[in-house]
N, C-alpha and C. Protein backbone atom coordinates (compact mmCIF):
# COMPACT_ATOMS: atom_id res chain seq x y z
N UNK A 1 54.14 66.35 -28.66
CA UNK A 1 54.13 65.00 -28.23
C UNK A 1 53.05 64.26 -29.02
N UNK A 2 53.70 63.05 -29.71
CA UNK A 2 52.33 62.19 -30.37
C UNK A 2 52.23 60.67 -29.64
N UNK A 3 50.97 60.68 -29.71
CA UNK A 3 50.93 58.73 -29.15
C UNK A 3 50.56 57.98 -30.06
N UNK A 4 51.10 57.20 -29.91
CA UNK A 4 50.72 56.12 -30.71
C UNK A 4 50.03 54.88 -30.19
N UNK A 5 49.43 54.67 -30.70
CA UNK A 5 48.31 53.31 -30.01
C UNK A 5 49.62 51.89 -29.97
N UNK A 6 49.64 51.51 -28.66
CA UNK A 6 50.46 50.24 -28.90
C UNK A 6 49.33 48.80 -29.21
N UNK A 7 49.79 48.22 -29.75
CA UNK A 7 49.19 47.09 -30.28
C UNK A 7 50.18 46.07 -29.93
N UNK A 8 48.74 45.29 -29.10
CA UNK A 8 50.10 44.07 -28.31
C UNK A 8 49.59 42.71 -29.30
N UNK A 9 50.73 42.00 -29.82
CA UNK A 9 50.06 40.51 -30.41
C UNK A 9 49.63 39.74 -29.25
N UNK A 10 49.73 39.73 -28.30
CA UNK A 10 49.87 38.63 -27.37
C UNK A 10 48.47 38.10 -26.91
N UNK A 11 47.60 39.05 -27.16
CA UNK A 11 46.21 39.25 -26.84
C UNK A 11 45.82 38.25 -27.78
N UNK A 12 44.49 38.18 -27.27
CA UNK A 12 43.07 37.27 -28.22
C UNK A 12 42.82 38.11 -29.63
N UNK A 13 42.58 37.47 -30.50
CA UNK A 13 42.36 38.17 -31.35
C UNK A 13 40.57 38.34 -32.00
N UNK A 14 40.40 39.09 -32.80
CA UNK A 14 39.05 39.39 -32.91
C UNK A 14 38.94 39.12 -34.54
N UNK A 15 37.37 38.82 -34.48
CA UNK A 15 36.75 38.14 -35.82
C UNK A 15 36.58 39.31 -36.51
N UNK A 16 36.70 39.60 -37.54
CA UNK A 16 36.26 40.52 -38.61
C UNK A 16 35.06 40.21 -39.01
N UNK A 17 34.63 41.34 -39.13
CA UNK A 17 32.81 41.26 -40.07
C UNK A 17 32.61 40.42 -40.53
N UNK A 18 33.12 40.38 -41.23
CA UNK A 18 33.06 39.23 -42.94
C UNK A 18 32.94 38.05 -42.33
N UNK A 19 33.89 37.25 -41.23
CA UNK A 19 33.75 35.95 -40.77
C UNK A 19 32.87 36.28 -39.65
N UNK A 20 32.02 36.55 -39.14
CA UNK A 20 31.21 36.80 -38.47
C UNK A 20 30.13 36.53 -39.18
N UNK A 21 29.69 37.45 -40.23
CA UNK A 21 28.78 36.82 -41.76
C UNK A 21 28.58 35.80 -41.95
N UNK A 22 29.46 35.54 -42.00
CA UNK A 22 29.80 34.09 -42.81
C UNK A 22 29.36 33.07 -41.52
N UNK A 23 29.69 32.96 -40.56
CA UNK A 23 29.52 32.03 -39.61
C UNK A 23 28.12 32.09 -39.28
N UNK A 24 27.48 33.91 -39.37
CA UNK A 24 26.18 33.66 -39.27
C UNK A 24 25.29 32.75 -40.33
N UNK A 25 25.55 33.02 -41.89
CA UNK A 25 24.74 32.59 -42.55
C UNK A 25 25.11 31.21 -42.79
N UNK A 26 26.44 30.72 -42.57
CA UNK A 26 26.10 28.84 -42.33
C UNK A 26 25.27 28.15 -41.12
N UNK A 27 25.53 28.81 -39.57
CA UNK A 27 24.56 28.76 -38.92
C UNK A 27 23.21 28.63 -39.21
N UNK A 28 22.67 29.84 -39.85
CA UNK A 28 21.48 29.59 -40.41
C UNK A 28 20.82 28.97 -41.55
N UNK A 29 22.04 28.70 -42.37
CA UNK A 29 21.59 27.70 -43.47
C UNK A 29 21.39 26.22 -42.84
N UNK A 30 22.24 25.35 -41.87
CA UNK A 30 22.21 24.46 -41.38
C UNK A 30 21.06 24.59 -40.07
N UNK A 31 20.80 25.71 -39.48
CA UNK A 31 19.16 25.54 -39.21
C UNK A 31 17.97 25.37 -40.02
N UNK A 32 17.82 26.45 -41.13
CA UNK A 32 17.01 25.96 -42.24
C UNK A 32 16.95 23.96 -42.64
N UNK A 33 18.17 23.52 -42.69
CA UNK A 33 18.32 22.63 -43.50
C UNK A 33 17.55 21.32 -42.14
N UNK A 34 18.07 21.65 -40.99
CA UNK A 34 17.36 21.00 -39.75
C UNK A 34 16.28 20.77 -39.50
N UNK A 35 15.32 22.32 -39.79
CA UNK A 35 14.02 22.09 -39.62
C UNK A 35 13.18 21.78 -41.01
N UNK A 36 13.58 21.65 -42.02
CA UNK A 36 13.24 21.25 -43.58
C UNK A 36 13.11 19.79 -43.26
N UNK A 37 14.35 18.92 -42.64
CA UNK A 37 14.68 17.58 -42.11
C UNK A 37 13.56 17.33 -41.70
N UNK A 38 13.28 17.78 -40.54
CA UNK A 38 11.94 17.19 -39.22
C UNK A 38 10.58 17.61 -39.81
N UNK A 39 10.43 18.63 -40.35
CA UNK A 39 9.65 18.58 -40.98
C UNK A 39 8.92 17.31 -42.45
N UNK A 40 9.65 16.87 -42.95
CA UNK A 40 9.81 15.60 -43.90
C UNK A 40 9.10 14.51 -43.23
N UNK A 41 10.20 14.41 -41.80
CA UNK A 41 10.23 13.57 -41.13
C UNK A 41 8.89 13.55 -40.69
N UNK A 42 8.05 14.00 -40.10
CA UNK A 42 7.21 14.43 -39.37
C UNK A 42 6.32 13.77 -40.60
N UNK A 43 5.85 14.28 -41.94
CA UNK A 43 4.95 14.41 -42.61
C UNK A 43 5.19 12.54 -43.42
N UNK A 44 6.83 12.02 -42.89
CA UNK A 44 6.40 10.65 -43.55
C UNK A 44 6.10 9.59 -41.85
N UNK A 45 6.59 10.35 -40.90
CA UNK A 45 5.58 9.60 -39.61
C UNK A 45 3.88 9.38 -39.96
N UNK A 46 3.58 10.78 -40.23
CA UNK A 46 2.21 10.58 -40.58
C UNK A 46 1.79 9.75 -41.23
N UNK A 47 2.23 10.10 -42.19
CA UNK A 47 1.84 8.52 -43.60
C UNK A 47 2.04 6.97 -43.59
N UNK A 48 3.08 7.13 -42.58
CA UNK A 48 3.08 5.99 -42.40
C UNK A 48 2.07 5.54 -40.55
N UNK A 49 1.73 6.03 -40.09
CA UNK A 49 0.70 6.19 -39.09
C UNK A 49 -0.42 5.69 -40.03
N UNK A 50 -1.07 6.62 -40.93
CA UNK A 50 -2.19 6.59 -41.57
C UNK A 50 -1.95 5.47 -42.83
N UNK A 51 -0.86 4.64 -42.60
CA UNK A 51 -0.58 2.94 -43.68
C UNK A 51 -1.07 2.28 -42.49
N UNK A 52 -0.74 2.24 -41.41
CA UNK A 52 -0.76 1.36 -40.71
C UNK A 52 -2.25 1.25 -39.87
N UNK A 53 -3.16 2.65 -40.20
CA UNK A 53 -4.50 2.63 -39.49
C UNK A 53 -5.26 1.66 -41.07
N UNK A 54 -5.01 2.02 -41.81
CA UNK A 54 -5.53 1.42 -42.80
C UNK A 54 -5.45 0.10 -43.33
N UNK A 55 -4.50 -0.50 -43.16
CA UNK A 55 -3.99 -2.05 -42.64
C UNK A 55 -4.82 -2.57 -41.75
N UNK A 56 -4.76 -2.22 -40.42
CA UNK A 56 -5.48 -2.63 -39.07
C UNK A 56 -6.84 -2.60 -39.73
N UNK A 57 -7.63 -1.55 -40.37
CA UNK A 57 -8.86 -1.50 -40.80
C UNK A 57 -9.38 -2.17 -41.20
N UNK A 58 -8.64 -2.51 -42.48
CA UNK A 58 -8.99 -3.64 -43.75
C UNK A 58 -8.90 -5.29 -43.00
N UNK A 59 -8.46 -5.22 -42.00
CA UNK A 59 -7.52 -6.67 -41.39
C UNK A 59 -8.72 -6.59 -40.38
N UNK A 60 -9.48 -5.83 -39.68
CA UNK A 60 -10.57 -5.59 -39.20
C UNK A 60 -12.16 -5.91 -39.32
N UNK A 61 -11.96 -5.17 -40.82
CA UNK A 61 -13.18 -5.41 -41.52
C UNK A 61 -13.20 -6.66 -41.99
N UNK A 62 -12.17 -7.34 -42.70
CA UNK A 62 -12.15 -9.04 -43.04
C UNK A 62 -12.25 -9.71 -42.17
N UNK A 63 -12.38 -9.45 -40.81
CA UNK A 63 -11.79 -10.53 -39.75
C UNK A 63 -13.52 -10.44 -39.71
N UNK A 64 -14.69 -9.33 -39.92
CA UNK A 64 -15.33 -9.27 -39.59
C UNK A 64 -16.77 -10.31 -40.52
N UNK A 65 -15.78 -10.15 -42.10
CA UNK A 65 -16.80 -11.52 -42.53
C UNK A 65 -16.26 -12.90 -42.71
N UNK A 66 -15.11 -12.87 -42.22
CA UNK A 66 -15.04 -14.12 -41.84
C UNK A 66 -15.62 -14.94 -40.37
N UNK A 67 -16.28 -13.88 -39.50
CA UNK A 67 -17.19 -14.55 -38.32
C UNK A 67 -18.44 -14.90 -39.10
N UNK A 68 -18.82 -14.41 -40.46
CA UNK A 68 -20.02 -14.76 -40.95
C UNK A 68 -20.50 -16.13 -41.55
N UNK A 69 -21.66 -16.46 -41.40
CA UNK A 69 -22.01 -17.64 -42.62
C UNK A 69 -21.90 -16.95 -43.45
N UNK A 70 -21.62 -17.99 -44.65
CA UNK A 70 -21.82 -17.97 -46.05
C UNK A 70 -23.07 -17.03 -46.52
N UNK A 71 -24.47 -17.47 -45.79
CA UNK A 71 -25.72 -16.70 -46.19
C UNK A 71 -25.34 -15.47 -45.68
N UNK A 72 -25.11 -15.09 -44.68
CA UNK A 72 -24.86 -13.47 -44.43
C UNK A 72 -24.08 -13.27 -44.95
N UNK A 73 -22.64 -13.65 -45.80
CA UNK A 73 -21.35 -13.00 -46.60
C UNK A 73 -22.40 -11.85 -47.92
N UNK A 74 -23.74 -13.29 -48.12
CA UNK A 74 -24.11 -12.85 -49.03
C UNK A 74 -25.49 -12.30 -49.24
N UNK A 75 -25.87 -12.02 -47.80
CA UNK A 75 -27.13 -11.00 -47.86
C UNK A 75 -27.12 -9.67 -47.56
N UNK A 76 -27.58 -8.68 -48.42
CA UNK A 76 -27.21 -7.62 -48.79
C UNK A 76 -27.58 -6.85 -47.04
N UNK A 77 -29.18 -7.07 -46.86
CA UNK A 77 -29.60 -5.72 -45.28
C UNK A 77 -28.43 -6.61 -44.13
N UNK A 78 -28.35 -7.79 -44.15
CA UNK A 78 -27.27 -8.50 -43.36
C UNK A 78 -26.15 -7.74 -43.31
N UNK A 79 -25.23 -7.34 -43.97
CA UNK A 79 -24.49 -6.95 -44.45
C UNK A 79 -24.00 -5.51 -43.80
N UNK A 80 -25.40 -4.90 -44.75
CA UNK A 80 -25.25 -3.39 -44.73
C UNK A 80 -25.95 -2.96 -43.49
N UNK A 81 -26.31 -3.33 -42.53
CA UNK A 81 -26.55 -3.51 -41.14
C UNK A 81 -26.10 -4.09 -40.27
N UNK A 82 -25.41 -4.97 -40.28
CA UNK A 82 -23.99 -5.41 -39.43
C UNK A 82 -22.97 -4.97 -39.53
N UNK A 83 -22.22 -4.86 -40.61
CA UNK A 83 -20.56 -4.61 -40.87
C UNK A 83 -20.28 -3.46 -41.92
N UNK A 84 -21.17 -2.45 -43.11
CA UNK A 84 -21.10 -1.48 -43.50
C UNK A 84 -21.00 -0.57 -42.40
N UNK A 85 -22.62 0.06 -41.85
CA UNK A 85 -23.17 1.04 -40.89
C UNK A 85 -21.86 0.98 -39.79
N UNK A 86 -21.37 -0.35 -39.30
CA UNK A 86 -19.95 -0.16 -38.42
C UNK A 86 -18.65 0.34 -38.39
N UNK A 87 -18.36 1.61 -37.93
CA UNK A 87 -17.14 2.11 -38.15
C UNK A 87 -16.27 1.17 -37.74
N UNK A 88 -14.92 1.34 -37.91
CA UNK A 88 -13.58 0.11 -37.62
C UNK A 88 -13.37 1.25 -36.57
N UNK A 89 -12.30 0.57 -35.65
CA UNK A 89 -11.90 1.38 -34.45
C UNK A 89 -10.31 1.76 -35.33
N UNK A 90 -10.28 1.56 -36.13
CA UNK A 90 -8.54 2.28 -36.41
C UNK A 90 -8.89 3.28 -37.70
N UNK A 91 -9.73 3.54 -37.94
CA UNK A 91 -10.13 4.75 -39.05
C UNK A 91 -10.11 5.69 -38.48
N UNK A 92 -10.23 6.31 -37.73
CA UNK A 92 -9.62 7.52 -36.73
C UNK A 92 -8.72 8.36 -37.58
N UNK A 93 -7.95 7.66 -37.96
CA UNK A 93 -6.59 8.39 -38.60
C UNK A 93 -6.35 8.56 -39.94
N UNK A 94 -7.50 8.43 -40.90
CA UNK A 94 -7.67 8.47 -41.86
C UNK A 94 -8.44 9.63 -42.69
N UNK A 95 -8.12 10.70 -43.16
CA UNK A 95 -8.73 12.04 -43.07
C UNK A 95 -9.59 11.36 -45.02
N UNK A 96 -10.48 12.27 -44.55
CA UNK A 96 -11.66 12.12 -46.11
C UNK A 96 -11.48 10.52 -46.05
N UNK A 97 -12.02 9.81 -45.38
CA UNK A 97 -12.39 8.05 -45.96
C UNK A 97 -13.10 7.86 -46.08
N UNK A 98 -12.94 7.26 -47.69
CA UNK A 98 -14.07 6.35 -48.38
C UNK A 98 -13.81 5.11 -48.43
N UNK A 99 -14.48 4.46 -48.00
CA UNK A 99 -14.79 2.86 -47.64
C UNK A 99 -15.63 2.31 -48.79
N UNK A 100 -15.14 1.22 -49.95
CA UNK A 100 -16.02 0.62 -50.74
C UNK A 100 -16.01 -0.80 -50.53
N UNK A 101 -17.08 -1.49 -50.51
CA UNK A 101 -17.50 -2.89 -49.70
C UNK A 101 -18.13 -3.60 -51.16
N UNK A 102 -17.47 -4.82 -52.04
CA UNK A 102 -18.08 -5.66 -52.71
C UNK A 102 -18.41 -6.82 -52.22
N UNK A 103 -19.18 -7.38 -52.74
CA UNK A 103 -19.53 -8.62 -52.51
C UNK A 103 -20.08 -9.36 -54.19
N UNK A 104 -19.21 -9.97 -54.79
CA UNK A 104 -19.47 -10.60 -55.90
C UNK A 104 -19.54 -11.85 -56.10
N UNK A 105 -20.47 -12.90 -57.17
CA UNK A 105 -19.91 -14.55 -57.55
C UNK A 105 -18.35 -14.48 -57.65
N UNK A 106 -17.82 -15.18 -57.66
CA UNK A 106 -16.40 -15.38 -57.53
C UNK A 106 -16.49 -16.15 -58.92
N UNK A 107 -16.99 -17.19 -59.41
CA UNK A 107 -16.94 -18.23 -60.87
C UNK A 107 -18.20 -18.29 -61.24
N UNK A 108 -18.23 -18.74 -62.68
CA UNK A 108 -19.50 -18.51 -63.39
C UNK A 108 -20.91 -19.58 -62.26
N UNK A 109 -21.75 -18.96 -62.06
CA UNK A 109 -22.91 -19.51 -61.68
C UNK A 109 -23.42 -20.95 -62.55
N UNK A 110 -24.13 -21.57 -61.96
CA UNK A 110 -24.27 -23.30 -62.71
C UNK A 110 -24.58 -23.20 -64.05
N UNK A 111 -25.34 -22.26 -64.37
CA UNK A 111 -25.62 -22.14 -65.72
C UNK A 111 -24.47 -21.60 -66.55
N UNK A 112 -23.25 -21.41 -66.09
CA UNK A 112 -22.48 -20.93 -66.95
C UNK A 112 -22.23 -19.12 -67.10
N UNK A 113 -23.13 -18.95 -66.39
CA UNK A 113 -23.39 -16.84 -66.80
C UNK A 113 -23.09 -16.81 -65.16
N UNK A 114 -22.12 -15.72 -66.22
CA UNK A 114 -21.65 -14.41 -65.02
C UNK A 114 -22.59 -13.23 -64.43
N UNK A 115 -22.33 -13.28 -62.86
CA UNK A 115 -23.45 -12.02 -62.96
C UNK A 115 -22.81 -10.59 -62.87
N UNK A 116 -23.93 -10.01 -63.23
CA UNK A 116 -23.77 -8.44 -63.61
C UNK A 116 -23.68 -7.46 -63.06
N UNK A 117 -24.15 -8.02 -61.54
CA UNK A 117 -24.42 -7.35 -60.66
C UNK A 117 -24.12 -8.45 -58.64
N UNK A 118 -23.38 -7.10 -58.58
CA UNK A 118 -22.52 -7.65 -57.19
C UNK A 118 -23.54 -6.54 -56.05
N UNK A 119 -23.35 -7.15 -54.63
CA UNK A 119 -23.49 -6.43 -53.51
C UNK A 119 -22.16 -5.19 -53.32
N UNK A 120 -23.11 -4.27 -53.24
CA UNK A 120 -21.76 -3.14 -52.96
C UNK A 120 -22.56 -1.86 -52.12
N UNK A 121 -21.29 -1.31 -51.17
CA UNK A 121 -21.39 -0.26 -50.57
C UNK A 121 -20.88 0.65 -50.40
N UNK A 122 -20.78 1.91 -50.40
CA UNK A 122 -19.55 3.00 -49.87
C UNK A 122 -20.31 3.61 -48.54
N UNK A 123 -19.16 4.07 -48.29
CA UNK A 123 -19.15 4.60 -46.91
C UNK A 123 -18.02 5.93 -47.10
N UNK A 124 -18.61 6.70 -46.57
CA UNK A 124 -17.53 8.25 -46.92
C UNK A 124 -18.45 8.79 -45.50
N UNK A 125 -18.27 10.46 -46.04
CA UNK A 125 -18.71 11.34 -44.84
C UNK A 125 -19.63 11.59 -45.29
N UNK A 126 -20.44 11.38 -46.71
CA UNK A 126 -21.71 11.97 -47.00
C UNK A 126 -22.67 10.53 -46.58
N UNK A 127 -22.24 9.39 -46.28
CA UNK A 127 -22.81 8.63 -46.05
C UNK A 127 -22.41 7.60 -45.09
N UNK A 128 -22.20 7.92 -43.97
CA UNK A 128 -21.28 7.37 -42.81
C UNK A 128 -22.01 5.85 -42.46
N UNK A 129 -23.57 5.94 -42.41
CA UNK A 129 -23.48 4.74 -42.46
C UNK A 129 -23.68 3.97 -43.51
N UNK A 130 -23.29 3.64 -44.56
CA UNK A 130 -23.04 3.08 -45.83
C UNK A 130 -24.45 3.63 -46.69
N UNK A 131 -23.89 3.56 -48.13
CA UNK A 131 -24.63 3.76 -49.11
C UNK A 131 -24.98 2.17 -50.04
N UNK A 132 -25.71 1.59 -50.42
CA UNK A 132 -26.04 0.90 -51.41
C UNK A 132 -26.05 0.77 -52.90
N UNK A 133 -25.04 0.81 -53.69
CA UNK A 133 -24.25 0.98 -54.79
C UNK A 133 -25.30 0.03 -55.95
N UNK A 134 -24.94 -1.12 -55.15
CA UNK A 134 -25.72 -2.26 -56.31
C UNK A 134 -26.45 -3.51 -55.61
N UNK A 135 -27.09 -3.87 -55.53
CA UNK A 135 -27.44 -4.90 -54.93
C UNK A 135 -27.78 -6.44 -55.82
N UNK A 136 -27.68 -8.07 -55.20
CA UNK A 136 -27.98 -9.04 -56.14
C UNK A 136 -28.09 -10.01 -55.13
N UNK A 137 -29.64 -10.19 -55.09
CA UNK A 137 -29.96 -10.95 -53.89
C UNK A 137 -30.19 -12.80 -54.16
N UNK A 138 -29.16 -13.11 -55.28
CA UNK A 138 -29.20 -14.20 -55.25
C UNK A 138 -27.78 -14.89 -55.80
N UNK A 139 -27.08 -13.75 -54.59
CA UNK A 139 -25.17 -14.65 -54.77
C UNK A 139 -25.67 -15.75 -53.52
N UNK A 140 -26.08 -16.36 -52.93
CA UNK A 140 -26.21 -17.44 -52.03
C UNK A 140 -26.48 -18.41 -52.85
N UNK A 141 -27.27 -18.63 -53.62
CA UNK A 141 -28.18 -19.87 -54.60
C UNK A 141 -27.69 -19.87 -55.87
N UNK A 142 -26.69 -18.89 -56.60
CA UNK A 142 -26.09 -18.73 -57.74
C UNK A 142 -25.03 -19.21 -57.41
N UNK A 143 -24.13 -19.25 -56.44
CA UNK A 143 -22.82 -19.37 -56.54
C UNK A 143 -22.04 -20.07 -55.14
N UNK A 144 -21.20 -20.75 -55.79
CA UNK A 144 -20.48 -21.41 -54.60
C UNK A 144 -19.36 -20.42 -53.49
N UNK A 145 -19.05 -19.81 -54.82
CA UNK A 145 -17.79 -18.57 -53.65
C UNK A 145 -18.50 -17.55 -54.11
N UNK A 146 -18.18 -16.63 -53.50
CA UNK A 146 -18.20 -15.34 -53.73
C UNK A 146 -16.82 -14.71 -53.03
N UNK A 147 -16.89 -13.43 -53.74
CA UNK A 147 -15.51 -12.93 -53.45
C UNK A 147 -15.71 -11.20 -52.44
N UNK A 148 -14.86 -11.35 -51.82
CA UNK A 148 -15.10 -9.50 -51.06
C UNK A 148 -14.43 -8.88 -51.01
N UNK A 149 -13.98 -7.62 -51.73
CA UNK A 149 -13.27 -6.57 -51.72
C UNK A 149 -13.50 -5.48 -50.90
N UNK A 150 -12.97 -5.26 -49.94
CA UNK A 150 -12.95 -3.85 -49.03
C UNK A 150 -11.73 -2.92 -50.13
N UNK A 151 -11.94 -1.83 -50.07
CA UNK A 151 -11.18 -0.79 -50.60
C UNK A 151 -11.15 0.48 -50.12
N UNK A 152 -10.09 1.02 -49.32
CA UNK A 152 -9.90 2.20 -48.85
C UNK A 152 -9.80 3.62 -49.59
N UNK A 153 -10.27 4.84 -49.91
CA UNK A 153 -9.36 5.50 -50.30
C UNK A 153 -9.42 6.69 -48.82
N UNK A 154 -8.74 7.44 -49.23
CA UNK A 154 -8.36 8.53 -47.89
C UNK A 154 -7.22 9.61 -48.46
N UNK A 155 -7.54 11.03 -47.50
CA UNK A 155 -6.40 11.92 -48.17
C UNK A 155 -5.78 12.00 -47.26
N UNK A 156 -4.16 11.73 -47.35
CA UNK A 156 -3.09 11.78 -46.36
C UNK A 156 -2.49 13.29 -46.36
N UNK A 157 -1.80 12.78 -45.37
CA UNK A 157 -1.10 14.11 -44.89
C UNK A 157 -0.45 15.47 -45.44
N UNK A 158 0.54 14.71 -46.91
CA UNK A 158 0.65 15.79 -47.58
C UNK A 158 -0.37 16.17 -49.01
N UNK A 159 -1.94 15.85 -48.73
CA UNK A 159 -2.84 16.07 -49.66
C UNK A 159 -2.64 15.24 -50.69
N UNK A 160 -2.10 14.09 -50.65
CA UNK A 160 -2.00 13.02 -51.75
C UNK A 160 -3.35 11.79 -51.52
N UNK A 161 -3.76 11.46 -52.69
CA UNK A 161 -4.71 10.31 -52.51
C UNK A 161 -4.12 9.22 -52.15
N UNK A 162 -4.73 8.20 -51.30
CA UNK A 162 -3.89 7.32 -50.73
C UNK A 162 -5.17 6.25 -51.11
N UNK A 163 -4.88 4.83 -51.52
CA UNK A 163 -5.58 3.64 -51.80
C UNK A 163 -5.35 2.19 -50.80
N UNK A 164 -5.82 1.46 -50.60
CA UNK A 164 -5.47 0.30 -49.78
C UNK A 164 -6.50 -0.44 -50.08
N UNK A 165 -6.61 -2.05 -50.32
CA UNK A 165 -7.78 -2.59 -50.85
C UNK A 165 -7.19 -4.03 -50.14
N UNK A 166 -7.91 -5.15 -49.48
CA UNK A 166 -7.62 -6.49 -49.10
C UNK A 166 -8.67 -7.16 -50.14
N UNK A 167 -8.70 -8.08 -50.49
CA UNK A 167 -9.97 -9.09 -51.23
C UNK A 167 -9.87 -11.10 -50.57
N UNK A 168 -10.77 -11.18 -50.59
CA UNK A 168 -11.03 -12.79 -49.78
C UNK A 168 -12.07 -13.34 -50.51
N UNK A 169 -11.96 -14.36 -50.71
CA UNK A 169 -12.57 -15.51 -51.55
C UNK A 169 -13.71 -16.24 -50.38
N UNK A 170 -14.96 -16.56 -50.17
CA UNK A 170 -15.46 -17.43 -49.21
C UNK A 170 -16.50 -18.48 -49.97
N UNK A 171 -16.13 -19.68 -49.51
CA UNK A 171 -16.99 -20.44 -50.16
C UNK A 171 -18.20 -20.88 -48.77
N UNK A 172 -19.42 -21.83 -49.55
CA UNK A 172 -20.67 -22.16 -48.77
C UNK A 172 -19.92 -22.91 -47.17
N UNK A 173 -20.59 -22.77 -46.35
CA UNK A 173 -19.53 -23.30 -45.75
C UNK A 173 -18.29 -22.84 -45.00
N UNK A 174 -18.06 -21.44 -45.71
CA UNK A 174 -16.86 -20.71 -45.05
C UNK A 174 -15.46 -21.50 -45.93
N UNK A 175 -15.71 -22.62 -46.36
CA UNK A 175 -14.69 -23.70 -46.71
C UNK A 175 -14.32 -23.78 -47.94
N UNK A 176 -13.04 -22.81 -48.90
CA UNK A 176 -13.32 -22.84 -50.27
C UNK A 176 -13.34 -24.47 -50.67
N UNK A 177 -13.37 -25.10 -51.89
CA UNK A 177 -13.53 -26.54 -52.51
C UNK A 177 -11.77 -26.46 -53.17
């Protein structure tokens, strides 16, 4: 007597290896490809987080000499003791920041000569409350405007140097001519 295995079609049928494989490794390629996604995603949230602390900063720090007279725009311990030594409340989010603070004549002085030398500061982590770059203690009496450059740099998220700079013109007065 022999048996034979009956084999019914009627039944469910079953996946072979191979498509089993196969279904695994698109599965997992389209997970790979998911978390590659959010990951991106994630690292241009950041950057753009750390555009927007740096914006607020710069928009911060200007707002801060424009409460000034003219004589304080342009006196150097004024300056670097009011609004350098002051952290901004939105730098928080800014990893390695260096903060550079000018203060220059804006047009040639009455005599015609340019000067050579501007008010300037940085501010980093080796010198949190500002450093003194250059000093020229006679942009008040030389010059009608002077000009101010704040300039950010900072290392973002995916280890790239990142720059941001605002500049403002102020004349005697607060009032350009």
């Amino acid at each position: 007597m022999t048996f034979s295995p009956k084999i019914s079609s009627s039944g469910p049928g079953a996946f072979t290896l191979v498509e089993v494989l196969i279904a695994i490794a698109v599965s997992a390629l389209f997970g790979l490809a998911a978390f590659a996604t959010n990951e991106r995603l994630l690292v241009a949230l950041k950057s753009q987080k750390e555009s927007t602390a740096a914006t607020m900063m710069l928009q911060e720090r200007m707002e801060t000499f424009r409460s000034l007279s003219y004589s304080n725009v342009c006196d150097t311990s004024y300056v670097s003791t009011n609004v350098v030594s002051t952290a901004t409340t939105s730098e928080a989010a800014l990893g390695k920041l260096t903060e550079q603070i000018t203060v220059s004549g804006y047009v040639l002085d009455p005599n015609g000569t340019a000067s050579t030398h501007s008010n300037q500061w940085q501010r980093n982590q080796t010198y949190p409350s500002g450093n003194a770059i250059d000093t020229n203690s006679t942009l008040a009496t030389n010059y009608d405007l002077v000009k101010v450059d704040v300039l950010l740099t900072w290392t973002s998220a995916n280890a790239r140097t990142r720059t941001r700079d605002l500049a403002a013109v102020f004349g005697k007065g607060n009032i350009a001519p």
